[in-house]
Protein backbone atom coordinates (compact mmCIF):
# COMPACT_ATOMS: atom_id res chain seq x y z
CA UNK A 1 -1.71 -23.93 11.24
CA UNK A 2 -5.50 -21.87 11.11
CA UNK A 3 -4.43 -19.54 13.83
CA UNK A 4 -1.89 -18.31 11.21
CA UNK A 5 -4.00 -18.27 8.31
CA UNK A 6 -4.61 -14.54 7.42
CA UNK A 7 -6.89 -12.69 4.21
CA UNK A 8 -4.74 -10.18 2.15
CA UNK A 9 -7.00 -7.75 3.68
CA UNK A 10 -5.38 -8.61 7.06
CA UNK A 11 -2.12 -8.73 5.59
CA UNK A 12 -2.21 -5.28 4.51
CA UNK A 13 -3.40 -3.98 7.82
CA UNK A 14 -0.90 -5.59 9.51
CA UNK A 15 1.66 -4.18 6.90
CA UNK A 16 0.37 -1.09 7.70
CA UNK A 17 0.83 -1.18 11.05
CA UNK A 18 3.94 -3.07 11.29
CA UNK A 19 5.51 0.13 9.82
CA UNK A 20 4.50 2.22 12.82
CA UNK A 21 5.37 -0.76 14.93
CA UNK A 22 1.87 -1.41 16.36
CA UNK A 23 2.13 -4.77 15.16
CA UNK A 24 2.45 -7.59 17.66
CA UNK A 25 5.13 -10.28 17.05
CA UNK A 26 1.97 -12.73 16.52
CA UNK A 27 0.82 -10.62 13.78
CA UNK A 28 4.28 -10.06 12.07
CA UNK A 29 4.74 -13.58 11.97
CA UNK A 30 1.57 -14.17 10.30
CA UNK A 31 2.01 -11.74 7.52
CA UNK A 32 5.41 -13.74 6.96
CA UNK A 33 3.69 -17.19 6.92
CA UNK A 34 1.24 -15.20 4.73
CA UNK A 35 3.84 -13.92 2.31
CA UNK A 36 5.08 -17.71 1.12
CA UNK A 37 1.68 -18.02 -0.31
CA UNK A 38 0.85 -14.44 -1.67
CA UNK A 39 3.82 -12.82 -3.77
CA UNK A 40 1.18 -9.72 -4.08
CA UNK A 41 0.99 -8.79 -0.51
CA UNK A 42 4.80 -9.54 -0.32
CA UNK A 43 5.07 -7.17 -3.62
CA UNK A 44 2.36 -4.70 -1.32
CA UNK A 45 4.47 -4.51 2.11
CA UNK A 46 7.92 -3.87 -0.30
CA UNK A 47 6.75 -1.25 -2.12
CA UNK A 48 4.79 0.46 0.77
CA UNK A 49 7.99 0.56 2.88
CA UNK A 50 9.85 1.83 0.01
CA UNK A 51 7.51 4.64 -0.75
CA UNK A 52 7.64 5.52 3.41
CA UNK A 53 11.29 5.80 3.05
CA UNK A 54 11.18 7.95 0.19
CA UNK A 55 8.50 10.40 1.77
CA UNK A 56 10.72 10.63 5.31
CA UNK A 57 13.90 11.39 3.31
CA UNK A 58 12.28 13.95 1.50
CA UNK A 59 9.72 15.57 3.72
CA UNK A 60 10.99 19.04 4.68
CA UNK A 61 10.16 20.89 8.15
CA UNK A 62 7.85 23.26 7.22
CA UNK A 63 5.75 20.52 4.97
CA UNK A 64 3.10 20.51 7.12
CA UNK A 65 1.63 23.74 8.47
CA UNK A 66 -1.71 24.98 9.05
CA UNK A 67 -3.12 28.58 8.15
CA UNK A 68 -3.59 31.27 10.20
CA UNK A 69 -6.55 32.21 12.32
CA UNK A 70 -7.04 35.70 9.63
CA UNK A 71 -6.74 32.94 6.63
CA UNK A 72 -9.13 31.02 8.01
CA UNK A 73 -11.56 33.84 8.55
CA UNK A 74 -11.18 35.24 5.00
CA UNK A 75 -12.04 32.13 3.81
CA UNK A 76 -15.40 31.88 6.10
CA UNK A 77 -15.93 35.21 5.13
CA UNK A 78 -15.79 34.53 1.18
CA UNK A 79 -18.16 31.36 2.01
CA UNK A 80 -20.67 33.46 3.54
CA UNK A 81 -20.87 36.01 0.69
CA UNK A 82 -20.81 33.46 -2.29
CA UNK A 83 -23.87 31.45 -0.10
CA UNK A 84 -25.53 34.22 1.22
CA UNK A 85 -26.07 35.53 -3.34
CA UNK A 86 -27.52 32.44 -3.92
């Protein structure tokens, strides 16, 4: 029964990775076993999936977008004054 005992800190790693299903059946297993002891990590893993589902229901298309080369440049080009007067 050792081989299944797992820390909360290994619970929530596992949770964590369970959700992008890199979690080996071994590993989901223990974080069950874990769970009949440790309503926190259970409490943990529920609320952590909830708040995934929430963010991939409302994540829109263009939420994540980089800037421009030009953007980029005006901003190394403001650094370079504002460091170059001190």
């Amino acid at each position: 029964m050792f081989k299944f005992k797992i820390t909360c800190d290994q619970a929530t790693t596992i949770c964590d990775k369970s959700q992008y299903r890199k979690a080996t059946l071994l590993e989901i297993l223990r974080l069950r076993i874990h769970f009949i002891n440790c309503k926190i990590c259970a409490l943990y893993t529920k609320q952590n999936n909830r708040m995934s589902r929430i963010f991939k229901k409302n994540m829109r298309e263009d939420a994540f977008c980089s800037m421009t080369k030009e953007e980029k440049e005006a901003i190394h080009t403001a650094f370079q004054k504002k460091t170059s007067m001190n």
